[in-house]
C-alpha atoms as a PDB file:
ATOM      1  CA  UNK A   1     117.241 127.866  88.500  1.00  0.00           C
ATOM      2  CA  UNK A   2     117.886 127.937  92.457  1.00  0.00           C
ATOM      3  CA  UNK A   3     114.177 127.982  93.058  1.00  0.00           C
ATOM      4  CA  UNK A   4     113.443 125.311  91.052  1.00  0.00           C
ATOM      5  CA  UNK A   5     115.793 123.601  92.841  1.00  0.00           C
ATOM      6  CA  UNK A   6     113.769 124.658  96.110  1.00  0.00           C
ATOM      7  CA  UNK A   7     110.761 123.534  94.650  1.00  0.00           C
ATOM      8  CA  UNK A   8     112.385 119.945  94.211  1.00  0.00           C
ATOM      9  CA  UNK A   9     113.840 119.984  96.987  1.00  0.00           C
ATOM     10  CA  UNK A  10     110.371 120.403  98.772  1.00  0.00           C
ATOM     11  CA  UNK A  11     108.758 117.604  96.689  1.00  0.00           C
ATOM     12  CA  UNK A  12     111.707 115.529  97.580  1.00  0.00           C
ATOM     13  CA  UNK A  13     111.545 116.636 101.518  1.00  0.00           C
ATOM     14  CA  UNK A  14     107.572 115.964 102.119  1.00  0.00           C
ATOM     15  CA  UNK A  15     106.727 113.030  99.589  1.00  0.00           C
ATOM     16  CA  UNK A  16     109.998 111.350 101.148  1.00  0.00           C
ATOM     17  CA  UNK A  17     110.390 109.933  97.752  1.00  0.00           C
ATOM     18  CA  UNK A  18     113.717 108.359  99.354  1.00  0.00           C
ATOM     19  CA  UNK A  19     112.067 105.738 101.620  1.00  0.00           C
ATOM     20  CA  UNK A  20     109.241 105.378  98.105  1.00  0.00           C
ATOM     21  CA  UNK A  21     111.910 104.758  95.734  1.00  0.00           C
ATOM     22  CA  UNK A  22     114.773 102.556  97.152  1.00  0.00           C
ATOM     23  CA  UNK A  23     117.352 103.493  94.603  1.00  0.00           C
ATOM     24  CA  UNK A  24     116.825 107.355  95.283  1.00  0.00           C
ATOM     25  CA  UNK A  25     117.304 106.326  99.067  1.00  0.00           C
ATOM     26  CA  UNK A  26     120.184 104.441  98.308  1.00  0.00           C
ATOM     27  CA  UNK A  27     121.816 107.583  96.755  1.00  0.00           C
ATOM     28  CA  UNK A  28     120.782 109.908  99.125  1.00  0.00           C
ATOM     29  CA  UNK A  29     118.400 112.021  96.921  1.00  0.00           C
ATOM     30  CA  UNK A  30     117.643 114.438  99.898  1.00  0.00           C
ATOM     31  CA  UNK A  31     120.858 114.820 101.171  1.00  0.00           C
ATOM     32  CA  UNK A  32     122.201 115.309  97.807  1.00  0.00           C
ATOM     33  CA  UNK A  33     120.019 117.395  96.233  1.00  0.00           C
ATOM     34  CA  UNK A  34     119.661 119.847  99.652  1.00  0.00           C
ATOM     35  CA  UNK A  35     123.704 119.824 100.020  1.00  0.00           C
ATOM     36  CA  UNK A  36     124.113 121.451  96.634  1.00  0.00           C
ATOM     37  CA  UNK A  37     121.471 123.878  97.255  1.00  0.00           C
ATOM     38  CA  UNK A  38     122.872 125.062 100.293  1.00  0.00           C
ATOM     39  CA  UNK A  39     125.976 125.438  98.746  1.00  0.00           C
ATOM     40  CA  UNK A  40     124.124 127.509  95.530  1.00  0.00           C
ATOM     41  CA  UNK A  41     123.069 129.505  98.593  1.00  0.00           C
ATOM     42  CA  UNK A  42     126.271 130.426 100.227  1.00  0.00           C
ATOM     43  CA  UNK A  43     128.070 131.110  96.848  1.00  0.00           C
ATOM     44  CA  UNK A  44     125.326 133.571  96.676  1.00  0.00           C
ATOM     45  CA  UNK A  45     125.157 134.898  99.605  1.00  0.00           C
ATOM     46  CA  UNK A  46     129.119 135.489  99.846  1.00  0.00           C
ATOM     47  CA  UNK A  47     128.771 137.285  96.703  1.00  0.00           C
ATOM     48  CA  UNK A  48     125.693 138.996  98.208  1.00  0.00           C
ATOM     49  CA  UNK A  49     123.473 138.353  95.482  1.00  0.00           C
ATOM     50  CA  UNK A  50     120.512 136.767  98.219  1.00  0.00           C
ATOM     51  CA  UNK A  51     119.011 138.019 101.019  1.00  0.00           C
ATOM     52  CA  UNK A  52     118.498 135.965 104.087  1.00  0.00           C
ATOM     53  CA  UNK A  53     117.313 139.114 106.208  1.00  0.00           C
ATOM     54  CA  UNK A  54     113.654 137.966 108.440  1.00  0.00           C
ATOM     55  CA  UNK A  55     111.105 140.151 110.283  1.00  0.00           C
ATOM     56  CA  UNK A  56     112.001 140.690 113.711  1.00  0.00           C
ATOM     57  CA  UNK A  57     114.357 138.413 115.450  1.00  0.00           C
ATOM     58  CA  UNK A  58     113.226 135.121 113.595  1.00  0.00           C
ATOM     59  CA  UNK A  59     116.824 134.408 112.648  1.00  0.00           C
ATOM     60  CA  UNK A  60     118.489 134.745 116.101  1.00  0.00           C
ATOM     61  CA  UNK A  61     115.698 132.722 117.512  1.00  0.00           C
ATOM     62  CA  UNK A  62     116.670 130.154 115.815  1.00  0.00           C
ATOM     63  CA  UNK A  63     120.443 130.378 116.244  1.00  0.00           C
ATOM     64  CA  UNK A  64     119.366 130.087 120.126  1.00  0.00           C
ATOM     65  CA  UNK A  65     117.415 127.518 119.555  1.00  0.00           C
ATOM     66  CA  UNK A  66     119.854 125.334 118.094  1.00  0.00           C
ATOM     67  CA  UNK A  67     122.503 126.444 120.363  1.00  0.00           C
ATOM     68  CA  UNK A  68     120.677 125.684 123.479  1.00  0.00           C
ATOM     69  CA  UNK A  69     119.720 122.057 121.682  1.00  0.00           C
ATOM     70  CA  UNK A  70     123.613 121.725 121.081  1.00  0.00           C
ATOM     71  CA  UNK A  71     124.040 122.917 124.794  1.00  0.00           C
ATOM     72  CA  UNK A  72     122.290 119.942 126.017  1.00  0.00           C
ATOM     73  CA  UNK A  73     124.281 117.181 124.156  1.00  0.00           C
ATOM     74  CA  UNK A  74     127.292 116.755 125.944  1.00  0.00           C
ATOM     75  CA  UNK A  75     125.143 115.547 128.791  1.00  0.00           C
ATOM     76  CA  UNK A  76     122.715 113.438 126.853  1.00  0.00           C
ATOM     77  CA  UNK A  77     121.575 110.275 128.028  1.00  0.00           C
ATOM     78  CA  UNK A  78     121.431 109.282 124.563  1.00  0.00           C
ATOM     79  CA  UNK A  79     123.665 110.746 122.601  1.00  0.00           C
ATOM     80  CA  UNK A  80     123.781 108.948 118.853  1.00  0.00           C
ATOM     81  CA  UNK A  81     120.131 110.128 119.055  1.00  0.00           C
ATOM     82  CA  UNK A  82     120.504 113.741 120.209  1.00  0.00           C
ATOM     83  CA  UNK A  83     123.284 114.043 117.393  1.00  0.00           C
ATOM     84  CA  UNK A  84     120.764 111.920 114.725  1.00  0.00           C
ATOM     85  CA  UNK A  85     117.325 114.144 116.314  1.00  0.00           C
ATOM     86  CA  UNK A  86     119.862 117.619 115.924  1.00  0.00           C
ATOM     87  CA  UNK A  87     120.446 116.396 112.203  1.00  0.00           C
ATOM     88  CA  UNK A  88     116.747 116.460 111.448  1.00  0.00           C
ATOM     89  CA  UNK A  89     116.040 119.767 112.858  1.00  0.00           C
ATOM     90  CA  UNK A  90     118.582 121.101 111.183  1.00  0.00           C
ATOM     91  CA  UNK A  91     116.811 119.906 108.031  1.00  0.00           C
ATOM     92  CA  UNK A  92     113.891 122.459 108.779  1.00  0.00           C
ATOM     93  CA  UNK A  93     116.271 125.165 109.408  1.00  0.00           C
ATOM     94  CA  UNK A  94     117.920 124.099 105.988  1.00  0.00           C
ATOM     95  CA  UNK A  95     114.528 124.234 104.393  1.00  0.00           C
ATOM     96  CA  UNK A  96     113.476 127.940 105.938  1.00  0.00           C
ATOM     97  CA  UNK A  97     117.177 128.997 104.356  1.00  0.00           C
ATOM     98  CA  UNK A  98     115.793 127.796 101.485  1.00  0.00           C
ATOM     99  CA  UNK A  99     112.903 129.636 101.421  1.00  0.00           C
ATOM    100  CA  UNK A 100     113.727 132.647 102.456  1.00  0.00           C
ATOM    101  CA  UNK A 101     116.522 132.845 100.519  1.00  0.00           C
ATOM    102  CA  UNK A 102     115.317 132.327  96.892  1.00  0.00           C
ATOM    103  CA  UNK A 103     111.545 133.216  97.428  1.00  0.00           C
ATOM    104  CA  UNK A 104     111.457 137.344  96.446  1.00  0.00           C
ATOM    105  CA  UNK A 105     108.371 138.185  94.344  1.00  0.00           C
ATOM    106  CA  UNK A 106     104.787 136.834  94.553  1.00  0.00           C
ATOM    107  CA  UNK A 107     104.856 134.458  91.519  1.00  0.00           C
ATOM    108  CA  UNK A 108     107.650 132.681  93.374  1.00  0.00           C
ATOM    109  CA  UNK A 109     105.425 132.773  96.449  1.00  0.00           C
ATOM    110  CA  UNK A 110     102.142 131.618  94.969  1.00  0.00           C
ATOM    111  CA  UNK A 111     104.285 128.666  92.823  1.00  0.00           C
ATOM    112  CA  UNK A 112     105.866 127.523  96.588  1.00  0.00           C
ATOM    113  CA  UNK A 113     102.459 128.062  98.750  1.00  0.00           C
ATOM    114  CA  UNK A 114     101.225 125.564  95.489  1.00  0.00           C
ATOM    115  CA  UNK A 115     103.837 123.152  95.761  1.00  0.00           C
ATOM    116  CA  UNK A 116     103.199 122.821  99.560  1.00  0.00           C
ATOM    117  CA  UNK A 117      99.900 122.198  98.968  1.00  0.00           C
ATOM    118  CA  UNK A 118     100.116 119.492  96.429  1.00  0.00           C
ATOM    119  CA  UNK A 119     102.452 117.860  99.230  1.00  0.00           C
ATOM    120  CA  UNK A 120      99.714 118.153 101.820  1.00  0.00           C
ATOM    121  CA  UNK A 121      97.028 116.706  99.180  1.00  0.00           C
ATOM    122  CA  UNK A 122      99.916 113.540  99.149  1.00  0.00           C
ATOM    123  CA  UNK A 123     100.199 113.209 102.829  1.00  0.00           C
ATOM    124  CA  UNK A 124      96.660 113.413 103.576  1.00  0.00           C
ATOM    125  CA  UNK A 125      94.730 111.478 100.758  1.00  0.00           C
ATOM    126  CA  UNK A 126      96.960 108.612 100.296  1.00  0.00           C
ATOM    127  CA  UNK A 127      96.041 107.380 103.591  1.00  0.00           C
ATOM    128  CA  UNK A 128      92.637 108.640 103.561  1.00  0.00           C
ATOM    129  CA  UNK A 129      91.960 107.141 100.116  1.00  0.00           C
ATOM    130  CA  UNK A 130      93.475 103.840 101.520  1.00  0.00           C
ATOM    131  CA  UNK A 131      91.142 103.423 104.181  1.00  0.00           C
ATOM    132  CA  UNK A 132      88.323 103.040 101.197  1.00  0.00           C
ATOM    133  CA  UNK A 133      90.759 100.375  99.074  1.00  0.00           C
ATOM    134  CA  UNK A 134      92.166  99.036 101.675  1.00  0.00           C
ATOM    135  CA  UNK A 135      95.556  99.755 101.586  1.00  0.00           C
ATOM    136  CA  UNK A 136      95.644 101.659 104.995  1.00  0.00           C
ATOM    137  CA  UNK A 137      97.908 100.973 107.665  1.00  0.00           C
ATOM    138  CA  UNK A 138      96.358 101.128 111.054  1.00  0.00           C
ATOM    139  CA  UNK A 139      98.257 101.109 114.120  1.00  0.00           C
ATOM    140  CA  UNK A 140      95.380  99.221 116.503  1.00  0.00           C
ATOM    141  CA  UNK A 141      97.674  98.553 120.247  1.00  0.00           C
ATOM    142  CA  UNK A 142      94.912 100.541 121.965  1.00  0.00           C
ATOM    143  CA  UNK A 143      92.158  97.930 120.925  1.00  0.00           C
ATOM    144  CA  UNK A 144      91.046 100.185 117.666  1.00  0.00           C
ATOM    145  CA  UNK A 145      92.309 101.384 114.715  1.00  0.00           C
ATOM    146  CA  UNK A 146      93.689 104.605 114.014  1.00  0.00           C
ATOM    147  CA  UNK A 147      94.939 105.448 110.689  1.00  0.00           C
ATOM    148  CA  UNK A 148      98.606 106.047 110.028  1.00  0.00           C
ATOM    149  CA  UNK A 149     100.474 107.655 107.189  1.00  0.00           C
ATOM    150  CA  UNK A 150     102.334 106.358 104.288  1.00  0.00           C
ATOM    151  CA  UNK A 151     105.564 108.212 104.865  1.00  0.00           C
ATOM    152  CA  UNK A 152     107.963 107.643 108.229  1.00  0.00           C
ATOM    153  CA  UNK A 153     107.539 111.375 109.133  1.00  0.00           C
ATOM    154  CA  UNK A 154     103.945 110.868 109.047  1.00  0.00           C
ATOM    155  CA  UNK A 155     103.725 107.330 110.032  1.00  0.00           C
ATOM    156  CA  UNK A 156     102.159 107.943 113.444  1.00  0.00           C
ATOM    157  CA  UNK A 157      98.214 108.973 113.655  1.00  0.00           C
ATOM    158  CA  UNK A 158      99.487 111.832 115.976  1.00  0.00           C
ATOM    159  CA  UNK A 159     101.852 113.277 113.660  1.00  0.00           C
ATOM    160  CA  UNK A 160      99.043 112.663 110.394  1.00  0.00           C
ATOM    161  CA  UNK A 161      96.380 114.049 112.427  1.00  0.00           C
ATOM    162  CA  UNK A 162      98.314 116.986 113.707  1.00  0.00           C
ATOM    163  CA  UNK A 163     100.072 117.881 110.169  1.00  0.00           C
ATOM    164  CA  UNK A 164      96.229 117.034 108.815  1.00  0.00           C
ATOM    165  CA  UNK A 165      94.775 119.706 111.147  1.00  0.00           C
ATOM    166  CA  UNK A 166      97.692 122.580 110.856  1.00  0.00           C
ATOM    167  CA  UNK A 167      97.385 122.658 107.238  1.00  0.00           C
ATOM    168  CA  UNK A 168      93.217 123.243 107.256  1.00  0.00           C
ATOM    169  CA  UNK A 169      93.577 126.531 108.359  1.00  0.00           C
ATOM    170  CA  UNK A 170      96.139 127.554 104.723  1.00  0.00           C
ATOM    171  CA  UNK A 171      93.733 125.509 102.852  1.00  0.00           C
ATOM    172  CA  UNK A 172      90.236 127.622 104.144  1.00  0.00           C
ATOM    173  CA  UNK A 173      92.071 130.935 103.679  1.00  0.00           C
ATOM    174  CA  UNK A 174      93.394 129.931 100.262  1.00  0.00           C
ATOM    175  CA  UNK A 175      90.261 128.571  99.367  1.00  0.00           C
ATOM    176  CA  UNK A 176      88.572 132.215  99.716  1.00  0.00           C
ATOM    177  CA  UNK A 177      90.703 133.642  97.887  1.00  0.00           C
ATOM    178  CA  UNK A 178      91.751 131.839  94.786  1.00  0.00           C
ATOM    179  CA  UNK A 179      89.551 132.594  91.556  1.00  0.00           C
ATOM    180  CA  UNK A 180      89.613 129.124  89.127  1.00  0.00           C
ATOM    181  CA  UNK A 181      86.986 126.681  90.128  1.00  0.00           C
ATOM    182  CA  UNK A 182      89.110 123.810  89.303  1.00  0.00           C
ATOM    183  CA  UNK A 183      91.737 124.940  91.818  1.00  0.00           C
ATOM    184  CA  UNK A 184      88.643 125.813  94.488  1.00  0.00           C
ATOM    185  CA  UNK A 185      87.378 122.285  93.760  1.00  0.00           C
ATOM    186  CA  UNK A 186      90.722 120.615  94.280  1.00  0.00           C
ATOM    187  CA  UNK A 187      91.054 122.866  97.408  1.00  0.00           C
ATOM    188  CA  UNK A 188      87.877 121.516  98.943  1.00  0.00           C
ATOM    189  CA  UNK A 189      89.016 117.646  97.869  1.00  0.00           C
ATOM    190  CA  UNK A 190      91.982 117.858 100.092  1.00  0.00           C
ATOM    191  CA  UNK A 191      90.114 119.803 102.952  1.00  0.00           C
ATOM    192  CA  UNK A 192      87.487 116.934 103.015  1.00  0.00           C
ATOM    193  CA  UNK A 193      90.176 114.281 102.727  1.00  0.00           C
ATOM    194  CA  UNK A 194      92.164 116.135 105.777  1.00  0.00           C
ATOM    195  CA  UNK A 195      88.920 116.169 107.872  1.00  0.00           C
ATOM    196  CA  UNK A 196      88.451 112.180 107.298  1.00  0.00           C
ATOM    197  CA  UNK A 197      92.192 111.473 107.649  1.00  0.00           C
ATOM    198  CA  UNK A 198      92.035 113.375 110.992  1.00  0.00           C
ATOM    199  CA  UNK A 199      88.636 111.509 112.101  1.00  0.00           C
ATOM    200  CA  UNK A 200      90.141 108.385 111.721  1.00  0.00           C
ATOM    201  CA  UNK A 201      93.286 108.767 113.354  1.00  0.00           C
ATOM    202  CA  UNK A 202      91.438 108.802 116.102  1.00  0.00           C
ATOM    203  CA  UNK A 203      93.842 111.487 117.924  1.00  0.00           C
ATOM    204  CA  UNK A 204      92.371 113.732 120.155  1.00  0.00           C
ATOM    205  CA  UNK A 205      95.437 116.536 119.600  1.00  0.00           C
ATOM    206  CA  UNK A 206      94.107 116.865 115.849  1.00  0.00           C
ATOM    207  CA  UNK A 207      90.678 116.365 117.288  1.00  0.00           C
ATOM    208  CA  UNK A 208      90.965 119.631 118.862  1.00  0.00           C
ATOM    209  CA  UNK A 209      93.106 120.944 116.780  1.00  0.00           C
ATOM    210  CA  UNK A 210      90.264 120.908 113.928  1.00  0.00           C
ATOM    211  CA  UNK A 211      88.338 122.871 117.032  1.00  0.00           C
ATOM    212  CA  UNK A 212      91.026 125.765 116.868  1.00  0.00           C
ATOM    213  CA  UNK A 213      90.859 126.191 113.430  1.00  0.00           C
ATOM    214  CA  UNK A 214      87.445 126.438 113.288  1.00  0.00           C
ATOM    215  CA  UNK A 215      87.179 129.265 116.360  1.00  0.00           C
ATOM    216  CA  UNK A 216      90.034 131.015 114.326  1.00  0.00           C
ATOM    217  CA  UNK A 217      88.276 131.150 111.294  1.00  0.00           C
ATOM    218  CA  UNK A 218      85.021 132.188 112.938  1.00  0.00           C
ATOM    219  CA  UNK A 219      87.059 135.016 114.829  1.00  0.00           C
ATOM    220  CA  UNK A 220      88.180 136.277 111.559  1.00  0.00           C
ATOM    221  CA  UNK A 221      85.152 135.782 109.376  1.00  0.00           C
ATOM    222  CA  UNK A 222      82.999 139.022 108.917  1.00  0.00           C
ATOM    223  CA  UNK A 223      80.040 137.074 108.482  1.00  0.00           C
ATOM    224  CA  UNK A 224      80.244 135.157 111.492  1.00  0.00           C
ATOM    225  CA  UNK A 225      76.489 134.187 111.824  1.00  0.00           C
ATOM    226  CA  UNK A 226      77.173 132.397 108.397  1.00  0.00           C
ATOM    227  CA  UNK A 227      80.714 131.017 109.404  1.00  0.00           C
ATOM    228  CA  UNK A 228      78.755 129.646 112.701  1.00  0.00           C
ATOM    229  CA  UNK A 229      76.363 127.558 111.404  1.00  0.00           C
ATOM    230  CA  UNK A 230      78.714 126.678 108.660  1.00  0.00           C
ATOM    231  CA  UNK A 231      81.375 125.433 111.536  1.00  0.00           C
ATOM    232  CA  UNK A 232      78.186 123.716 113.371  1.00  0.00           C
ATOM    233  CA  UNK A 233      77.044 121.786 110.291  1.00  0.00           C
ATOM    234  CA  UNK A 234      81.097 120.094 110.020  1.00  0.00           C
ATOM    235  CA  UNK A 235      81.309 119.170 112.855  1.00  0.00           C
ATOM    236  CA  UNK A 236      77.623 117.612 113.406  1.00  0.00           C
ATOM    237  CA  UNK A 237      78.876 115.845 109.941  1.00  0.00           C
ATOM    238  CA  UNK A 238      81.480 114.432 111.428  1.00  0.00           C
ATOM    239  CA  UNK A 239      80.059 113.454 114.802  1.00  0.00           C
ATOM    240  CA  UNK A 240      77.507 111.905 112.916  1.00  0.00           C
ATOM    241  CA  UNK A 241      79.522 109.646 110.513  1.00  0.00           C
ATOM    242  CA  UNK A 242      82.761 109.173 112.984  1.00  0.00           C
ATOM    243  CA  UNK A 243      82.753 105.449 114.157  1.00  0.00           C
ATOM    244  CA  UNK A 244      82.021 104.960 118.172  1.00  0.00           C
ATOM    245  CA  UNK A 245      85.423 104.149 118.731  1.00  0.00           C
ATOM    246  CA  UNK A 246      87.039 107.539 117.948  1.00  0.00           C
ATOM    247  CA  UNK A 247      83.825 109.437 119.573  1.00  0.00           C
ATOM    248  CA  UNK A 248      84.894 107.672 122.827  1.00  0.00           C
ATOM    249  CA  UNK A 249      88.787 108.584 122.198  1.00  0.00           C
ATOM    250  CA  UNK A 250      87.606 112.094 121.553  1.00  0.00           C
ATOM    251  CA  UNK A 251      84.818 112.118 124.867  1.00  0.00           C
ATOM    252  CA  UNK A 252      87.628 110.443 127.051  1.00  0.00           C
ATOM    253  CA  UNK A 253      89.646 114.449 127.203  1.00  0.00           C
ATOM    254  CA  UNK A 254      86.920 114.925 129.563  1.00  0.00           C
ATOM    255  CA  UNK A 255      88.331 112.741 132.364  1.00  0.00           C
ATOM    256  CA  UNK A 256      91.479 114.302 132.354  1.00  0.00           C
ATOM    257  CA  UNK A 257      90.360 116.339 135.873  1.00  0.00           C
ATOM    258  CA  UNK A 258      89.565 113.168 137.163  1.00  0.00           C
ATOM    259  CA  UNK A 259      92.756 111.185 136.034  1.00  0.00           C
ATOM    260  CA  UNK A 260      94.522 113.947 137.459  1.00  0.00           C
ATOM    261  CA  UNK A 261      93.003 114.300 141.056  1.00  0.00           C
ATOM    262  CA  UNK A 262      93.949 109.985 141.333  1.00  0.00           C
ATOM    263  CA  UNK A 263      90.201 109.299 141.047  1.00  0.00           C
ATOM    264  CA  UNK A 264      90.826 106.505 138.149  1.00  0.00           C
ATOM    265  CA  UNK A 265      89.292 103.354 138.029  1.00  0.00           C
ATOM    266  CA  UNK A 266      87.897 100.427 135.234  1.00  0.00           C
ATOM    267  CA  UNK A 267      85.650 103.251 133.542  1.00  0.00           C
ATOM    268  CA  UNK A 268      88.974 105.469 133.113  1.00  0.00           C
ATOM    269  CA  UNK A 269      90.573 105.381 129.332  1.00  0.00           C
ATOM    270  CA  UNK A 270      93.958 103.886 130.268  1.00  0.00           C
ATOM    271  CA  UNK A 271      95.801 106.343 127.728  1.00  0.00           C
ATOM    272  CA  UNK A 272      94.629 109.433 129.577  1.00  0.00           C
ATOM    273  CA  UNK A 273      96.095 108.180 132.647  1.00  0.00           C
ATOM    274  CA  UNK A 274      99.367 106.777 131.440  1.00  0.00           C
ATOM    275  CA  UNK A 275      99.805 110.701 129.892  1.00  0.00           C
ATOM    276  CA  UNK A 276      98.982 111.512 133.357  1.00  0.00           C
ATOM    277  CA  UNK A 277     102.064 109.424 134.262  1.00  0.00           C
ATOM    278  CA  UNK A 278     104.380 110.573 131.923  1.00  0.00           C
ATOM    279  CA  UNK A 279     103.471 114.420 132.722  1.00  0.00           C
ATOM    280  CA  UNK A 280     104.480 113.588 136.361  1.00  0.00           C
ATOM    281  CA  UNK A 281     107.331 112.025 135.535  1.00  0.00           C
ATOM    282  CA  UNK A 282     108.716 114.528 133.041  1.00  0.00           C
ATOM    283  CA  UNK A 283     108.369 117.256 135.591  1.00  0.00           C
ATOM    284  CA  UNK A 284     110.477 115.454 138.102  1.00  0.00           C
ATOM    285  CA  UNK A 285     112.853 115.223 135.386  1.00  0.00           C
ATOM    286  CA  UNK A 286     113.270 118.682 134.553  1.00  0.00           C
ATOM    287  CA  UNK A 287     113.987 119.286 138.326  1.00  0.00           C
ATOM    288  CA  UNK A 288     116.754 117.212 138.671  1.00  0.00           C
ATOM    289  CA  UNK A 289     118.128 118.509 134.742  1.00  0.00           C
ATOM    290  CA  UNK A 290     116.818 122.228 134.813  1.00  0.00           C
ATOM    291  CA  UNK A 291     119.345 124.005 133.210  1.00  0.00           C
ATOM    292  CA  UNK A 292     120.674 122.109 129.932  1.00  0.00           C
ATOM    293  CA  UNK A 293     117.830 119.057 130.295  1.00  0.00           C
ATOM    294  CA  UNK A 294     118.728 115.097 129.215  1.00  0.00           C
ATOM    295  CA  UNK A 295     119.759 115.646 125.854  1.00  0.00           C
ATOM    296  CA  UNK A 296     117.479 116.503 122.890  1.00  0.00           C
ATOM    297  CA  UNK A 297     115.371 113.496 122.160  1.00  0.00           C
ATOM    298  CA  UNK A 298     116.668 111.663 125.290  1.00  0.00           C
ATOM    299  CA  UNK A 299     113.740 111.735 127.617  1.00  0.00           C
ATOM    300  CA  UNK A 300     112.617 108.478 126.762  1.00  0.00           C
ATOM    301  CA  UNK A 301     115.975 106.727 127.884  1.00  0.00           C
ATOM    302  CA  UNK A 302     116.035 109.041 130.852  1.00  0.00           C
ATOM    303  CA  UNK A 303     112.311 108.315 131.948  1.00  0.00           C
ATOM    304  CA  UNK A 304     113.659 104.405 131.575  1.00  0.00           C
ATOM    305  CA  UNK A 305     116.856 104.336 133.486  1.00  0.00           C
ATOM    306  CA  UNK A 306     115.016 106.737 136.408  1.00  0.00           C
ATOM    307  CA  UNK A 307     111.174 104.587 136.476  1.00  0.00           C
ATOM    308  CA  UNK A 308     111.197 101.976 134.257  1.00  0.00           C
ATOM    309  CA  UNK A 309     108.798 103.321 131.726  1.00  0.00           C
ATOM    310  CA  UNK A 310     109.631 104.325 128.389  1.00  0.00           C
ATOM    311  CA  UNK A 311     106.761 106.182 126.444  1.00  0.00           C
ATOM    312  CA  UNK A 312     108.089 109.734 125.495  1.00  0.00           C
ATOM    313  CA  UNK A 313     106.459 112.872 126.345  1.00  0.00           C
ATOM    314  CA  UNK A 314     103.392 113.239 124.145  1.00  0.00           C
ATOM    315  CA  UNK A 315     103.619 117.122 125.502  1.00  0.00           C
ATOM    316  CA  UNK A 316     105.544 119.705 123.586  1.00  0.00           C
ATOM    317  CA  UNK A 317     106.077 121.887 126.073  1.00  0.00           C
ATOM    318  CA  UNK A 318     107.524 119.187 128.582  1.00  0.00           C
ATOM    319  CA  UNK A 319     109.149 117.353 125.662  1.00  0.00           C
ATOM    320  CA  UNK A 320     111.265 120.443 124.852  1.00  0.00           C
ATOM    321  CA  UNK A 321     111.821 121.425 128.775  1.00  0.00           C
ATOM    322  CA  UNK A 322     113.071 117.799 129.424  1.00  0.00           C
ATOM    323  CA  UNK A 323     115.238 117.953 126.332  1.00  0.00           C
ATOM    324  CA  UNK A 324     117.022 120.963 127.162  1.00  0.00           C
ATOM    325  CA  UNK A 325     116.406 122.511 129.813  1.00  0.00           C
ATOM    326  CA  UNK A 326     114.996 125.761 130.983  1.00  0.00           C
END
């Protein structure tokens, strides 16, 4: 019964059914429904019926983690976010107890790994599917579309090209292994539909992201003359049928020498060297806030009240040594 529970519970967490369906938002499905399954959990785990034991040092990682994030609170230059931003993490952490706790023999695996994936097939293909009946939402301030996603966690084209691109590398190796043809054909669908939702987001991080994948799976294939021309025939595909607008987003990573020695002018995309900007700025940041940063999720306020500019990171790495510090 607790794993079904899970299984909801993911459903609930990635389709964000809450923001779909107003009344479920109104009573707090997610909250709700996660709450009692946590609490299923500890009952459990006092009585030490479940087993929340992970490889290595996974578990204390993550204690650290969120005890360095709490460290850097107190001196947060935006604290109702940091506290709202620590809430949300804390809803992956809540998740991974989820899974870790109730998943314990293949069949449960294989039914989550499914679940997941049906979730993916929603994130990716509404959007994608919308672009053909015109119910996409495009987010066009840099003078083109790029393609956003139905759901607020996916809302941005960075975060639906990125979550578009992770996920390609699960579907390929799940794809080679699974028997039924229907579930191979549905397989390929979503891949296809993640490779078009990615090309028109027009983001260059799932851009290359789609690149990593496809080295990875190269690296790993044993038939990697095969897997080559296989990789070389996607992407000419989608070189071939991308519009000019993301080629140029995509061509424009090569400048970022340039932006970065000061030699920009009128032929320079203007995003490159505003990231430029923000990379700068973030690192003088994190010199004057090395230790416990500005506060998790804070940088933007902190970038404002220090230059005057308020774009956030768009850098993981700078985002997270900003936030909290060395």
């Amino acid at each position: 019964m607790l794993f079904y529970l899970v299984l909801a519970y993911i459903v609930v967490f990635y389709s964000q059914i809450g923001t779909r369906i107003p009344l479920l938002g109104s009573m707090r499905i997610e909250l709700v429904l996660g709450s009692l399954i946590l609490v299923l959990i500890a009952a459990k785990w006092s009585q030490r019926s479940v087993d929340v034991s992970a490889p290595g040092y996974l578990n204390s990682a993550i204690v650290f983690l969120f005890v360095a994030m709490a460290l850097s609170i107190p001196g947060s230059h935006w604290k109702p976010r940091s506290i709202e931003t620590m809430f949300t993490v804390l809803k992956g952490a809540a998740l991974y107890m989820m899974l870790v706790s109730t998943i314990n023999t293949e069949d449960k695996l294989r039914k989550a790994v499914w679940v997941y994936i049906l979730m993916d097939a929603l994130i990716v293909c509404e959007p994608f599917v919308g672009v053909f009946t015109g119910s996409a939402q495009w987010d066009t301030h840099r003078g083109y579309p790029k393609l956003m996603g139905v759901t607020g966690l996916w809302s941005h084209p960075n975060s639906l090209g990125g979550f578009a691109a992770a996920n390609l590398a699960i579907l390929f190796f799940i794809f080679m292994v699974e028997k039924q043809w229907v579930r191979k054909a549905a397989l390929l669908g979503i891949g296809i539909a993640s490779i078009g939702t990615i090309v028109f987001t027009g983001s260059r991080t799932a851009y290359i992201g789609v690149v990593a994948v496809v080295m990875m799976i190269w690296l790993k294939s044993s038939k990697k003359g095969v897997s080559l021309l296989f990789a070389i025939f996607v992407c000419l595909l989608i070189w071939v049928f991308a519009p000019q607008a993301y080629k140029d987003q995509f061509l424009s990573i090569q400048q970022a020498n340039q932006v970065a020695s000061g030699q920009t002018d009128q032929n320079v995309d203007s995003s490159m060297a505003d990231r430029w900007e923000i990379v700068q700025d973030a690192w003088e940041i994190f010199i004057e806030h090395p230790i416990f940063g500005v506060g998790v999720d804070a940088f933007m306020t902190a970038r404002g009240e220090k230059f005057n500019r308020w774009q956030d990171t768009h850098n993981l790495y700078l985002q997270i040594l900003t936030n909290i510090g060395i």
